[in-house]
PDB file of N, CA and C in Angstrom:
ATOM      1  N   UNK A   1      44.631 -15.357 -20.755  1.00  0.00           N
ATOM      2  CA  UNK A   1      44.718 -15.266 -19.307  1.00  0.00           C
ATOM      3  C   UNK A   1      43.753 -16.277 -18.691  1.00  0.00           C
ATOM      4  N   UNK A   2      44.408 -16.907 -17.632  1.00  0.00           N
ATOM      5  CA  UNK A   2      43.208 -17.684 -17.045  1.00  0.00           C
ATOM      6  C   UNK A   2      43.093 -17.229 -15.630  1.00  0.00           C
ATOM      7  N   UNK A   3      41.423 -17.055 -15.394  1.00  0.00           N
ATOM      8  CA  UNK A   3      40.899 -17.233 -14.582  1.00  0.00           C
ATOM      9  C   UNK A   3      40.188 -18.143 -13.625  1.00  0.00           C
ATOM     10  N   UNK A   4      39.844 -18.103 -12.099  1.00  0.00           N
ATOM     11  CA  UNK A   4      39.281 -18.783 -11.859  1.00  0.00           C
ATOM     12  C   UNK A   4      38.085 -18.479 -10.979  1.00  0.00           C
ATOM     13  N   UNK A   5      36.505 -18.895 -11.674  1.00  0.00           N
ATOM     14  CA  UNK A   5      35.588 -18.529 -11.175  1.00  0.00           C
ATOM     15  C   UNK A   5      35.103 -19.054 -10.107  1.00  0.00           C
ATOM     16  N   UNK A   6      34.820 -18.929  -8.779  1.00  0.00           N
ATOM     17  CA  UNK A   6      34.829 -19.951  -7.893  1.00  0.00           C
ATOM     18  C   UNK A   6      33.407 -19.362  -6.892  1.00  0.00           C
ATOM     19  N   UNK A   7      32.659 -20.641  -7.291  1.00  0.00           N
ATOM     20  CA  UNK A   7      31.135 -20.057  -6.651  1.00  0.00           C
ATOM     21  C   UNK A   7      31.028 -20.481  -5.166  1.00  0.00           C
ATOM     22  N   UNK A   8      30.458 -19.811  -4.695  1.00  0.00           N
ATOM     23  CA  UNK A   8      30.153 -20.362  -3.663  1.00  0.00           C
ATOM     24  C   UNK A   8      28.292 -19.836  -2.871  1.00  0.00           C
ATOM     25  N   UNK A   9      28.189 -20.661  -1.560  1.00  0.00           N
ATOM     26  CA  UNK A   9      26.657 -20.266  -1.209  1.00  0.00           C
ATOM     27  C   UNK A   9      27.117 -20.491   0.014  1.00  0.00           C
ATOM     28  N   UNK A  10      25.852 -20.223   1.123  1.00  0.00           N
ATOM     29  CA  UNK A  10      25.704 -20.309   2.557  1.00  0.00           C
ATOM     30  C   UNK A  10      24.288 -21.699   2.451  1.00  0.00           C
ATOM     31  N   UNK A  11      24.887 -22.416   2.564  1.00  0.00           N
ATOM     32  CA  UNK A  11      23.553 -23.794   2.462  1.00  0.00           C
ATOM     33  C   UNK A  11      22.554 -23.600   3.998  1.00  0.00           C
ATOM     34  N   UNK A  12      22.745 -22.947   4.884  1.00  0.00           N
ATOM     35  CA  UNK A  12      22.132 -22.505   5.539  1.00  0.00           C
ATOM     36  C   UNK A  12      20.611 -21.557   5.432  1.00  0.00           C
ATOM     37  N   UNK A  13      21.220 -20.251   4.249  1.00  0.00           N
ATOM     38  CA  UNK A  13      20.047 -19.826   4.129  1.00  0.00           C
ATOM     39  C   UNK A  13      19.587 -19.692   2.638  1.00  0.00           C
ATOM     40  N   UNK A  14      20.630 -20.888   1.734  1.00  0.00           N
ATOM     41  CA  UNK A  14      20.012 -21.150   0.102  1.00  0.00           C
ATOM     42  C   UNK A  14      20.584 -21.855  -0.523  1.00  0.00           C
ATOM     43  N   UNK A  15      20.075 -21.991  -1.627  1.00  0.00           N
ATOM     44  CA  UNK A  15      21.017 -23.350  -1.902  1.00  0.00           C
ATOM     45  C   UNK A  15      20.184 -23.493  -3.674  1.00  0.00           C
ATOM     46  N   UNK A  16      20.671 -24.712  -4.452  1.00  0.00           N
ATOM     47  CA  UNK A  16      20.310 -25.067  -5.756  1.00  0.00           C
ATOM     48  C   UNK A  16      19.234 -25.811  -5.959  1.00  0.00           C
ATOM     49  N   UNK A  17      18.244 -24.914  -6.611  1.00  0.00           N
ATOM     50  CA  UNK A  17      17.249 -25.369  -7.298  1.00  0.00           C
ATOM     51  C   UNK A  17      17.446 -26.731  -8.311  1.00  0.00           C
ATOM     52  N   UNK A  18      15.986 -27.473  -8.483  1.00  0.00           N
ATOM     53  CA  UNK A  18      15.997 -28.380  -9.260  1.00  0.00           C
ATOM     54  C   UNK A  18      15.866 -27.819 -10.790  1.00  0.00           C
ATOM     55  N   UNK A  19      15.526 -26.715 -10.999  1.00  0.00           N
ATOM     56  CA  UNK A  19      15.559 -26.074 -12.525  1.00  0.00           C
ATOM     57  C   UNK A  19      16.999 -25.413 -12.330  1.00  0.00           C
ATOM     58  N   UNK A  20      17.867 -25.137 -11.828  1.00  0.00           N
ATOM     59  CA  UNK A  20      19.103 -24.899 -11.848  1.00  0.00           C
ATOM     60  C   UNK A  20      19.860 -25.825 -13.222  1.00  0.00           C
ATOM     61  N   UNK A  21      19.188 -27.067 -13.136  1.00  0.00           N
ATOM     62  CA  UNK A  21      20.392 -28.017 -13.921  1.00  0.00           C
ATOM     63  C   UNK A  21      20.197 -27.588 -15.621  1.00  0.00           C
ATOM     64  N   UNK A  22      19.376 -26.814 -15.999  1.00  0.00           N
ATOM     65  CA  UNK A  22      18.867 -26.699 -17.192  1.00  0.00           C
ATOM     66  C   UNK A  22      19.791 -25.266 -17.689  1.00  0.00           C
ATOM     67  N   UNK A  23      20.442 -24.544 -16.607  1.00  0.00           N
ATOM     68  CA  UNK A  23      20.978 -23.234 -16.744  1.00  0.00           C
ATOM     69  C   UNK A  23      22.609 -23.431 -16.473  1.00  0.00           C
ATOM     70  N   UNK A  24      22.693 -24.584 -15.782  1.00  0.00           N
ATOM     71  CA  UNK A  24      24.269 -25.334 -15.918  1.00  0.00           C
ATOM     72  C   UNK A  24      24.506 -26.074 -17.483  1.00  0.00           C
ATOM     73  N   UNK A  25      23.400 -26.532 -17.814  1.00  0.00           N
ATOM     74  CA  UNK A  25      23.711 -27.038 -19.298  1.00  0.00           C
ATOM     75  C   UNK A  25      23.680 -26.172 -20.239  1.00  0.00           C
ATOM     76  N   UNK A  26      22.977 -24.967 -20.004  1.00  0.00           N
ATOM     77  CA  UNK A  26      23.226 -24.287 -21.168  1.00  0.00           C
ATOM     78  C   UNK A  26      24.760 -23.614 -20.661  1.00  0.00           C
ATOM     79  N   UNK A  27      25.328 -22.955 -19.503  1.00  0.00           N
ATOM     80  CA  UNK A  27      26.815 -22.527 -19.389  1.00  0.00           C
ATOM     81  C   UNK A  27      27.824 -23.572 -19.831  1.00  0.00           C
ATOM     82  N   UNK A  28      27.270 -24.396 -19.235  1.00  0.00           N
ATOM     83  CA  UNK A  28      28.361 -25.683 -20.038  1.00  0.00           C
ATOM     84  C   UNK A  28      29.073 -25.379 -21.583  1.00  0.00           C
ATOM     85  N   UNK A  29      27.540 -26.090 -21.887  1.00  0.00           N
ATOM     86  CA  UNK A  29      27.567 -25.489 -23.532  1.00  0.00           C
ATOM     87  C   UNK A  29      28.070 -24.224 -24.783  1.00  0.00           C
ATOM     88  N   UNK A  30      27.996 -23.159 -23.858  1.00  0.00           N
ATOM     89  CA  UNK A  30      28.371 -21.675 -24.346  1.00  0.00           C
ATOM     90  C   UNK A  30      29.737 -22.225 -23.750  1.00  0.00           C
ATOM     91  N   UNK A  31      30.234 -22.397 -22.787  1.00  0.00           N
ATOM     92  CA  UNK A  31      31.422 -22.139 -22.788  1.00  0.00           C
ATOM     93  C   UNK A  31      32.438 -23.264 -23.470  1.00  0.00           C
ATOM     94  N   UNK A  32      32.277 -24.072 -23.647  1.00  0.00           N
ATOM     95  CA  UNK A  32      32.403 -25.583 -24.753  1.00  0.00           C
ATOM     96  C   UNK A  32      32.438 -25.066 -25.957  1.00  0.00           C
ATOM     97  N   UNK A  33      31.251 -24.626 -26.458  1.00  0.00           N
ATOM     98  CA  UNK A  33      31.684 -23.906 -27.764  1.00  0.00           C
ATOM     99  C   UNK A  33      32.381 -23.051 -28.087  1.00  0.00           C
ATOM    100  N   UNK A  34      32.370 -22.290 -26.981  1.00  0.00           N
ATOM    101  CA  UNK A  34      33.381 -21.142 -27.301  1.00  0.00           C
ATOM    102  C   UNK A  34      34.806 -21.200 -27.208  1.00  0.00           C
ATOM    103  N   UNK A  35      35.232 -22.353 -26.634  1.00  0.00           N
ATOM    104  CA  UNK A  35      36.463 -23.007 -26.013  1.00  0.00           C
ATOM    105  C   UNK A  35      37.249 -22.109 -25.240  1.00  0.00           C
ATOM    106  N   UNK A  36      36.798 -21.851 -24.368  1.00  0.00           N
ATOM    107  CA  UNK A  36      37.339 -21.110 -22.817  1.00  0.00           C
ATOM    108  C   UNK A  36      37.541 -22.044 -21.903  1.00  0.00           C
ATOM    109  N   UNK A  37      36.995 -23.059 -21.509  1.00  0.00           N
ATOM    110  CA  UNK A  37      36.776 -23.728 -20.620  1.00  0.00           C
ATOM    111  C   UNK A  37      38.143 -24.416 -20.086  1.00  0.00           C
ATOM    112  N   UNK A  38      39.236 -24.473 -19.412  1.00  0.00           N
ATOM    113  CA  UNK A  38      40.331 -24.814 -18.881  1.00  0.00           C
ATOM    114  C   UNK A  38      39.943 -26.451 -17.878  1.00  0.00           C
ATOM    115  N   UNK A  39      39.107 -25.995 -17.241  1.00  0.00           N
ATOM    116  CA  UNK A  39      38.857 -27.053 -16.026  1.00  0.00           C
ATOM    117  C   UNK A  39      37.134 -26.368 -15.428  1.00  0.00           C
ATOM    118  N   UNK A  40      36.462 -27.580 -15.174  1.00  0.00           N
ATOM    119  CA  UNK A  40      35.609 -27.478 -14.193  1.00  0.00           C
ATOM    120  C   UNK A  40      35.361 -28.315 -13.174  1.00  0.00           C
ATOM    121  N   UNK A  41      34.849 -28.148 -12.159  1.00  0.00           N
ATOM    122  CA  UNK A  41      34.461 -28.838 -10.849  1.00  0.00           C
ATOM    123  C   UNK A  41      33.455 -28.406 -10.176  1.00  0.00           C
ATOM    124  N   UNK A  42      32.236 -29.268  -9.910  1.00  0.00           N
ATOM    125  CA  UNK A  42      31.681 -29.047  -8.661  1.00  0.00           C
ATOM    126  C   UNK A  42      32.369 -29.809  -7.554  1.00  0.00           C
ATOM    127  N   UNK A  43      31.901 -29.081  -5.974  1.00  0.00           N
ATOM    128  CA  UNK A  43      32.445 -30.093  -4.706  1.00  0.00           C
ATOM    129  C   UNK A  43      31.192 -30.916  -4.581  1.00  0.00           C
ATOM    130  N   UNK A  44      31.957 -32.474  -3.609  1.00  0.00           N
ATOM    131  CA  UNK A  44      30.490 -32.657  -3.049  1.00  0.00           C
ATOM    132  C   UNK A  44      30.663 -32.157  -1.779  1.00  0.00           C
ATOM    133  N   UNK A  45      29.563 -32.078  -0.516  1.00  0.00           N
ATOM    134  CA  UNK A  45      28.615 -31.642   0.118  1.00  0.00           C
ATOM    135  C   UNK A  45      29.946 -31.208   1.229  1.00  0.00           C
ATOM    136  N   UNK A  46      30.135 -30.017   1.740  1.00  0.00           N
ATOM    137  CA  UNK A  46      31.706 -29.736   2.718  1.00  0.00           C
ATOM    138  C   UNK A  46      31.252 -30.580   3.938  1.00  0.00           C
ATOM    139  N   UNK A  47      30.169 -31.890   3.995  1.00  0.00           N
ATOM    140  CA  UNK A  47      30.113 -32.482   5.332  1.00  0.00           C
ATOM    141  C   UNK A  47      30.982 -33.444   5.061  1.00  0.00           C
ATOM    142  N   UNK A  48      31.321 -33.793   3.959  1.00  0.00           N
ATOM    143  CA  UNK A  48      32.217 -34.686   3.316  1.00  0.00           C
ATOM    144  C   UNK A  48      33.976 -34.313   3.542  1.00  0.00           C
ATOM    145  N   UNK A  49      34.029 -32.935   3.586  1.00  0.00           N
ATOM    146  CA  UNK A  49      35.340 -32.185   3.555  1.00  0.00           C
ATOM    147  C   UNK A  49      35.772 -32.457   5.037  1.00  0.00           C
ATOM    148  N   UNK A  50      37.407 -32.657   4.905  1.00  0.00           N
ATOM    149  CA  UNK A  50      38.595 -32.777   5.693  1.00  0.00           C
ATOM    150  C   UNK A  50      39.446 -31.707   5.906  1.00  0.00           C
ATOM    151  N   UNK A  51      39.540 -31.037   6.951  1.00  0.00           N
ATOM    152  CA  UNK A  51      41.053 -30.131   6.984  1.00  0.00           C
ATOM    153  C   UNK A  51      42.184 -31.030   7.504  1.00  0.00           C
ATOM    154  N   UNK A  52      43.070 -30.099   6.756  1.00  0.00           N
ATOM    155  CA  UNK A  52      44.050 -30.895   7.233  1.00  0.00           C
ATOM    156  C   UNK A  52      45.491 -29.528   7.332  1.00  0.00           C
ATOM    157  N   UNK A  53      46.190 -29.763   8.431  1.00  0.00           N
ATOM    158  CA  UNK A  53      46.840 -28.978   8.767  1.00  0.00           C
ATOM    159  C   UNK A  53      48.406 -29.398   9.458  1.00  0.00           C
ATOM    160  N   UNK A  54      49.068 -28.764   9.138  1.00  0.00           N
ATOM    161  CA  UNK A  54      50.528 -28.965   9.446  1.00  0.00           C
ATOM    162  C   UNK A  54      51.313 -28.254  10.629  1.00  0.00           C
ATOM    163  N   UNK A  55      51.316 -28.177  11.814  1.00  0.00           N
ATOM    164  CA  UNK A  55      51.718 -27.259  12.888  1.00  0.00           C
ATOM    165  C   UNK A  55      53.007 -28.354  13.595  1.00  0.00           C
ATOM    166  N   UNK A  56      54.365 -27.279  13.584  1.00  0.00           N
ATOM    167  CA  UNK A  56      55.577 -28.292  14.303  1.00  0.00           C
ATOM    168  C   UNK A  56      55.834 -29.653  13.714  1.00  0.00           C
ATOM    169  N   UNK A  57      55.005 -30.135  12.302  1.00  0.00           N
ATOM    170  CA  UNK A  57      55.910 -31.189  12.371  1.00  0.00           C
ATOM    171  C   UNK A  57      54.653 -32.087  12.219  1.00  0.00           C
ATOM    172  N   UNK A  58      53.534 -31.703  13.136  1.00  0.00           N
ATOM    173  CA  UNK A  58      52.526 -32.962  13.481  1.00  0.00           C
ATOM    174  C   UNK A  58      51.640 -32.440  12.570  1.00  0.00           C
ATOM    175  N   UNK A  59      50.770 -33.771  12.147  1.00  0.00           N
ATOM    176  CA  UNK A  59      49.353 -33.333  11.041  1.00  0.00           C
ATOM    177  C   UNK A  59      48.541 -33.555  11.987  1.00  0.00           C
ATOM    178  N   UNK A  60      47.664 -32.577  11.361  1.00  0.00           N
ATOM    179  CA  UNK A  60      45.894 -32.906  12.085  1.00  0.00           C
ATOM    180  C   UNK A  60      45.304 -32.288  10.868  1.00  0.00           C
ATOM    181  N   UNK A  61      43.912 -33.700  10.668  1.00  0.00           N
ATOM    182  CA  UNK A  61      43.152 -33.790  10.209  1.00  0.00           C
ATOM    183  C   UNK A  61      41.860 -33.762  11.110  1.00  0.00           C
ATOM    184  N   UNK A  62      40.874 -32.408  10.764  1.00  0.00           N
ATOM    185  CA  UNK A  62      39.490 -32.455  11.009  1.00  0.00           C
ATOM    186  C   UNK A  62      38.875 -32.115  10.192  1.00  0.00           C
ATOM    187  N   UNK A  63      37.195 -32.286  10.589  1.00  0.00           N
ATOM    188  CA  UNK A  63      35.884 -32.232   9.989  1.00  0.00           C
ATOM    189  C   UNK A  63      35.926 -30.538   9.516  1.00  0.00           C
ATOM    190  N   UNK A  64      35.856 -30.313   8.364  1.00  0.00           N
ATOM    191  CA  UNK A  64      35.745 -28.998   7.666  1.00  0.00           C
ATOM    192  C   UNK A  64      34.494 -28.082   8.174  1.00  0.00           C
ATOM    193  N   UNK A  65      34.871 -27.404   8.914  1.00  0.00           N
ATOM    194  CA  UNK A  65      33.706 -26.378   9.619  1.00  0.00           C
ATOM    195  C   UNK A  65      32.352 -26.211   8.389  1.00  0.00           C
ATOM    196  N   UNK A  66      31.203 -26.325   9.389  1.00  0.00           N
ATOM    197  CA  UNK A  66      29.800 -26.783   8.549  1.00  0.00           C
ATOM    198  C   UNK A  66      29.322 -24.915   8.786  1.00  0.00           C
ATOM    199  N   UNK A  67      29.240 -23.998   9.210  1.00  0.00           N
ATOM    200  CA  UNK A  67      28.669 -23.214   9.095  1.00  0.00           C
ATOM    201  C   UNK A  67      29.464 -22.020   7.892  1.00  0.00           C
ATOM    202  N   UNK A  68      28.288 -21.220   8.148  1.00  0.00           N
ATOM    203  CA  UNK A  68      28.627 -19.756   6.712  1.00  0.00           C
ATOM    204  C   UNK A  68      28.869 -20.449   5.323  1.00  0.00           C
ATOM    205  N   UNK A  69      29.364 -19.463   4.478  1.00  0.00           N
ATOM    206  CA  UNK A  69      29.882 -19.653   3.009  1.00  0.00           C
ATOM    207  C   UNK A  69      30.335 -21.095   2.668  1.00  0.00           C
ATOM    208  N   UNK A  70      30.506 -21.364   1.706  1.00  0.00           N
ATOM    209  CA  UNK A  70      30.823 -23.022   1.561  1.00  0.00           C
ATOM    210  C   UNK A  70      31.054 -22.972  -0.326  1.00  0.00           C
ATOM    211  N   UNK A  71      32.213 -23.157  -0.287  1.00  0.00           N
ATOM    212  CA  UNK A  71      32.754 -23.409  -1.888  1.00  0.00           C
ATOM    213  C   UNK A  71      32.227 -24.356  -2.565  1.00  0.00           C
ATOM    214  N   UNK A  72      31.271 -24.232  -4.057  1.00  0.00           N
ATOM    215  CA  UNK A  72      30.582 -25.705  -4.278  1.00  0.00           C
ATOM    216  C   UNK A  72      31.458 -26.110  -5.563  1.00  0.00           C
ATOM    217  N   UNK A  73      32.368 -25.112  -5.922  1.00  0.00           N
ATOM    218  CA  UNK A  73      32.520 -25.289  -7.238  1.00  0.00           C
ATOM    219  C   UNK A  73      33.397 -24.275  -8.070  1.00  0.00           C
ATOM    220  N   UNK A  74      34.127 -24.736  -9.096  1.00  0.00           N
ATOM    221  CA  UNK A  74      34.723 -23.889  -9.712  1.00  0.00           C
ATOM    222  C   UNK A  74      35.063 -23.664 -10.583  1.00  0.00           C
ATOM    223  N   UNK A  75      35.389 -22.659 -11.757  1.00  0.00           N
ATOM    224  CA  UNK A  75      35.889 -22.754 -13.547  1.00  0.00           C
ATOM    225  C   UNK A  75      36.826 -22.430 -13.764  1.00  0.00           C
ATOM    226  N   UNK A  76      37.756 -22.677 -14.578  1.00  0.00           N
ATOM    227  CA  UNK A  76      38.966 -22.151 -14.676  1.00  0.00           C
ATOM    228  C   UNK A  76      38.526 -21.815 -15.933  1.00  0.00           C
ATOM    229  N   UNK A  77      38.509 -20.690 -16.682  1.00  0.00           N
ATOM    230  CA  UNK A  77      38.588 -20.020 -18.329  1.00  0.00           C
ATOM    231  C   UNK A  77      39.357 -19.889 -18.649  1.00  0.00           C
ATOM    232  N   UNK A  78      40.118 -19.806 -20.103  1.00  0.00           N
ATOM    233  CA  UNK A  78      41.034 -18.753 -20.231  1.00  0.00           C
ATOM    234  C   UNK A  78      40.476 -17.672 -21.557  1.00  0.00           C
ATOM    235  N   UNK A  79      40.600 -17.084 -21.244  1.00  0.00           N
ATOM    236  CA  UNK A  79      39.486 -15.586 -21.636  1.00  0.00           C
ATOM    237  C   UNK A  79      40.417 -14.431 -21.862  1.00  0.00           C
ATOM    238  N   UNK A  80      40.332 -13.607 -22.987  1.00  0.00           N
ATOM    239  CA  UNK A  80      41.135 -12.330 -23.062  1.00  0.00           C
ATOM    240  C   UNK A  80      41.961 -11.316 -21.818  1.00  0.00           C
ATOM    241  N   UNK A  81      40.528 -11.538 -21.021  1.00  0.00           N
ATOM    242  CA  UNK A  81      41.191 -10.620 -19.903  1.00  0.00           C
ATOM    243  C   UNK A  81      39.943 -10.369 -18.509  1.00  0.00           C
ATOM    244  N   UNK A  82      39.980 -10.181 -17.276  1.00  0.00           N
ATOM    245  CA  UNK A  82      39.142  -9.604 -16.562  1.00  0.00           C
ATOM    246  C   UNK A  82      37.851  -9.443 -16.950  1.00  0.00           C
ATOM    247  N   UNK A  83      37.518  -8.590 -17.819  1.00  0.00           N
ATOM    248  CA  UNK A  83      36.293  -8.115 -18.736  1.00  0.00           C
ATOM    249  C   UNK A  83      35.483  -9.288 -18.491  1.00  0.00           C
ATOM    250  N   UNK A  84      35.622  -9.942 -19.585  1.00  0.00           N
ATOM    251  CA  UNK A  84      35.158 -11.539 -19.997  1.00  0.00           C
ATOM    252  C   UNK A  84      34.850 -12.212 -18.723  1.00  0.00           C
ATOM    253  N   UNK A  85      36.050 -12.154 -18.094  1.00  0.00           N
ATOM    254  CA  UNK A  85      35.886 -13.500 -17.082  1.00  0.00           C
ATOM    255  C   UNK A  85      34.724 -13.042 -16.190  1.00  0.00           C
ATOM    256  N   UNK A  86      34.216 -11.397 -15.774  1.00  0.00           N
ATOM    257  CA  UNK A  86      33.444 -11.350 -15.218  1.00  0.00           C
ATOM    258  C   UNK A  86      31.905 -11.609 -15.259  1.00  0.00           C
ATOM    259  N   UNK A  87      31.921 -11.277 -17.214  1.00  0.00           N
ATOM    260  CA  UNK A  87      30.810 -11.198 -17.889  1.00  0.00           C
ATOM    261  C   UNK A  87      30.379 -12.696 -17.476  1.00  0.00           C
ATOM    262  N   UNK A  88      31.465 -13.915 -17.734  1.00  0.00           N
ATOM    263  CA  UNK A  88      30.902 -15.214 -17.752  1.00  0.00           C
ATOM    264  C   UNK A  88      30.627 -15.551 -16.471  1.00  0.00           C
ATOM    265  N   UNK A  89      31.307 -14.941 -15.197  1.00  0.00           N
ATOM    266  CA  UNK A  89      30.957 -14.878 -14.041  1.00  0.00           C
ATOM    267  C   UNK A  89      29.816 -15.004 -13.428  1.00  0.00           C
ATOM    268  N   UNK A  90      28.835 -13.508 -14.113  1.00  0.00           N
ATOM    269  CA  UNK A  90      27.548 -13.514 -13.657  1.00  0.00           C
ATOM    270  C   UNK A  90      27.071 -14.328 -14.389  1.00  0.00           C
ATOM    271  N   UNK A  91      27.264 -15.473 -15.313  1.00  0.00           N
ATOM    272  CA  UNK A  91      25.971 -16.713 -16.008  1.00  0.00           C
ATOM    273  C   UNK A  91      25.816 -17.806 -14.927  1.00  0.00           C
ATOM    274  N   UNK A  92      27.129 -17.834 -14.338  1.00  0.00           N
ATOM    275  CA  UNK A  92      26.898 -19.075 -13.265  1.00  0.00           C
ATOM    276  C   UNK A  92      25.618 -19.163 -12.429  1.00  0.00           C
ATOM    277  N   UNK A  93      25.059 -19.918 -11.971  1.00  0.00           N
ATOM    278  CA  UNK A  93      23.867 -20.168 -11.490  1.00  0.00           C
ATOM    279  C   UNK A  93      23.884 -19.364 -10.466  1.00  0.00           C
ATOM    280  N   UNK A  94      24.714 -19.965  -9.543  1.00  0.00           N
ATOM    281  CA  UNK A  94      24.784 -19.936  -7.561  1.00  0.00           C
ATOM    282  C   UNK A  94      25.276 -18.228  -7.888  1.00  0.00           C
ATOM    283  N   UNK A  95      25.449 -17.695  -8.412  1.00  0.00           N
ATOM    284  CA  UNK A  95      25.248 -16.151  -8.747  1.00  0.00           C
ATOM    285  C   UNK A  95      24.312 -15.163  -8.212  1.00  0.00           C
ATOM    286  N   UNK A  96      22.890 -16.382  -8.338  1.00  0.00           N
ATOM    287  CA  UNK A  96      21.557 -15.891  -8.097  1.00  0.00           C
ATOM    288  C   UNK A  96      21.105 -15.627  -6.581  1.00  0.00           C
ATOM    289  N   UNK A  97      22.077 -16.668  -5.867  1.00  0.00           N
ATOM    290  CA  UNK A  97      21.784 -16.585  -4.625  1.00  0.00           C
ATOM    291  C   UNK A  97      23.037 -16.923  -3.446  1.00  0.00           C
ATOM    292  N   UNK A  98      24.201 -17.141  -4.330  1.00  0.00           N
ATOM    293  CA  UNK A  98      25.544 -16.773  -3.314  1.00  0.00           C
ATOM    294  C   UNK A  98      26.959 -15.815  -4.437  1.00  0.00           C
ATOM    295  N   UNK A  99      27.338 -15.954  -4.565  1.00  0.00           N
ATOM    296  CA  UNK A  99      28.845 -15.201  -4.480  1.00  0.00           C
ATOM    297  C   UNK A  99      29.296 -15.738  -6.040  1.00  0.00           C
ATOM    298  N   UNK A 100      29.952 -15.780  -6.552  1.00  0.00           N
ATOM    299  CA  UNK A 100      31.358 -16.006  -7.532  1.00  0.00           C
ATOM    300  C   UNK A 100      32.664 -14.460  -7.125  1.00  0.00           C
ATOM    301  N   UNK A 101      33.563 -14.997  -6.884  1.00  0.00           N
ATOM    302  CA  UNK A 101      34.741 -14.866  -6.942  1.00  0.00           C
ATOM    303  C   UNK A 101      35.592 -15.129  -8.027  1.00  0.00           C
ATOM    304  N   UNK A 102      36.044 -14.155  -8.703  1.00  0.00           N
ATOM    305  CA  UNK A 102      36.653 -14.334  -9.948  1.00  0.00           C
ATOM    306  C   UNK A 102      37.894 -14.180  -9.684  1.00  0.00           C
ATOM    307  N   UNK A 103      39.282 -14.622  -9.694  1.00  0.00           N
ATOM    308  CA  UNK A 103      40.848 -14.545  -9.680  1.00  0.00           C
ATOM    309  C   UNK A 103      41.843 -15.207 -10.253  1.00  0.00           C
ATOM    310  N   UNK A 104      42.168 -14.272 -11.194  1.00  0.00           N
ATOM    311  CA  UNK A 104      43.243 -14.423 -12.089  1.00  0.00           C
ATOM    312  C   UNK A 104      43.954 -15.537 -11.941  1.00  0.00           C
ATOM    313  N   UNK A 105      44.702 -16.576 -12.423  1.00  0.00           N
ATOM    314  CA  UNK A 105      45.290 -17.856 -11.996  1.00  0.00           C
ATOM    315  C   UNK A 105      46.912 -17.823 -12.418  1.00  0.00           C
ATOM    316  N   UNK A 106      47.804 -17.802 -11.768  1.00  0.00           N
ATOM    317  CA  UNK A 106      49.086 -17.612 -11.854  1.00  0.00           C
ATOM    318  C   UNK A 106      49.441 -19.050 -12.409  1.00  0.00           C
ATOM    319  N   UNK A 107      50.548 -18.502 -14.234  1.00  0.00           N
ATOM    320  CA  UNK A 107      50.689 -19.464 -15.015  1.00  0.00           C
ATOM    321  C   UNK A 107      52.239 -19.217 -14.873  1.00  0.00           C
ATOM    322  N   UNK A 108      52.828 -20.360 -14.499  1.00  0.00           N
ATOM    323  CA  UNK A 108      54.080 -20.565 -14.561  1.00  0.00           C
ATOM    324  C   UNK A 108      54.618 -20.932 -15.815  1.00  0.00           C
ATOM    325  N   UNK A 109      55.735 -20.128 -16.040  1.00  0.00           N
ATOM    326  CA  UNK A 109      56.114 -20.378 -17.760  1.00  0.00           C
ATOM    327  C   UNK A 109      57.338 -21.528 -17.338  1.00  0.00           C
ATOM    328  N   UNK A 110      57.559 -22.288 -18.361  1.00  0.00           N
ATOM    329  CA  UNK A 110      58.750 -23.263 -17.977  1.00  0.00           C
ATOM    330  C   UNK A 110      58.393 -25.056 -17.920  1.00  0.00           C
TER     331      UNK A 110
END
């Protein structure tokens, strides 16, 4: 089953430590060895981010709203089941001080 772990923070009131990168290399690693790992991504910075939207026909593109929650990043596993994906859930860093969201990833057969 794959999941997808998807961290996020409020850069407003926290954000990633410089000893953070030492606790991303070791998740890296555990999950590399263990071969779960489907896909990873960090974002860069959502001042960088674009919406973009489709209404009647016409596009509009704007500046991706800067306040609250803010997605930095995400894992895709594929892992036995729920259980797992949560366990590996809580190793993620931004854990410590924003959110992961864990959800199942719909696999199209065909």
């Amino acid at each position: 089953m794959h999941f997808a772990l998807i961290y996020s923070y409020d850069p407003s009131t926290s954000g990633p430590a410089e000893a953070e990168v030492e606790q991303w290399l070791a998740l890296d690693a555990e999950l590399s060895a263990a071969g779960v790992t489907v896909h990873e991504s960090g974002f860069h910075p959502v001042g960088e981010a674009r919406d973009v939207a489709v209404r009647g026909g016409q596009v509009s593109i704007t500046d991706a709203p800067r306040g609250g929650s803010t997605v930095a990043g995400l894992y895709v596993v594929d892992v036995p089941g729920l259980d797992e994906a949560l366990r590996l859930a809580a190793k993620i860093p931004t854990a410590a001080y924003g959110t992961v969201q864990v959800r199942q990833v719909v696999q199209f057969e065909g």
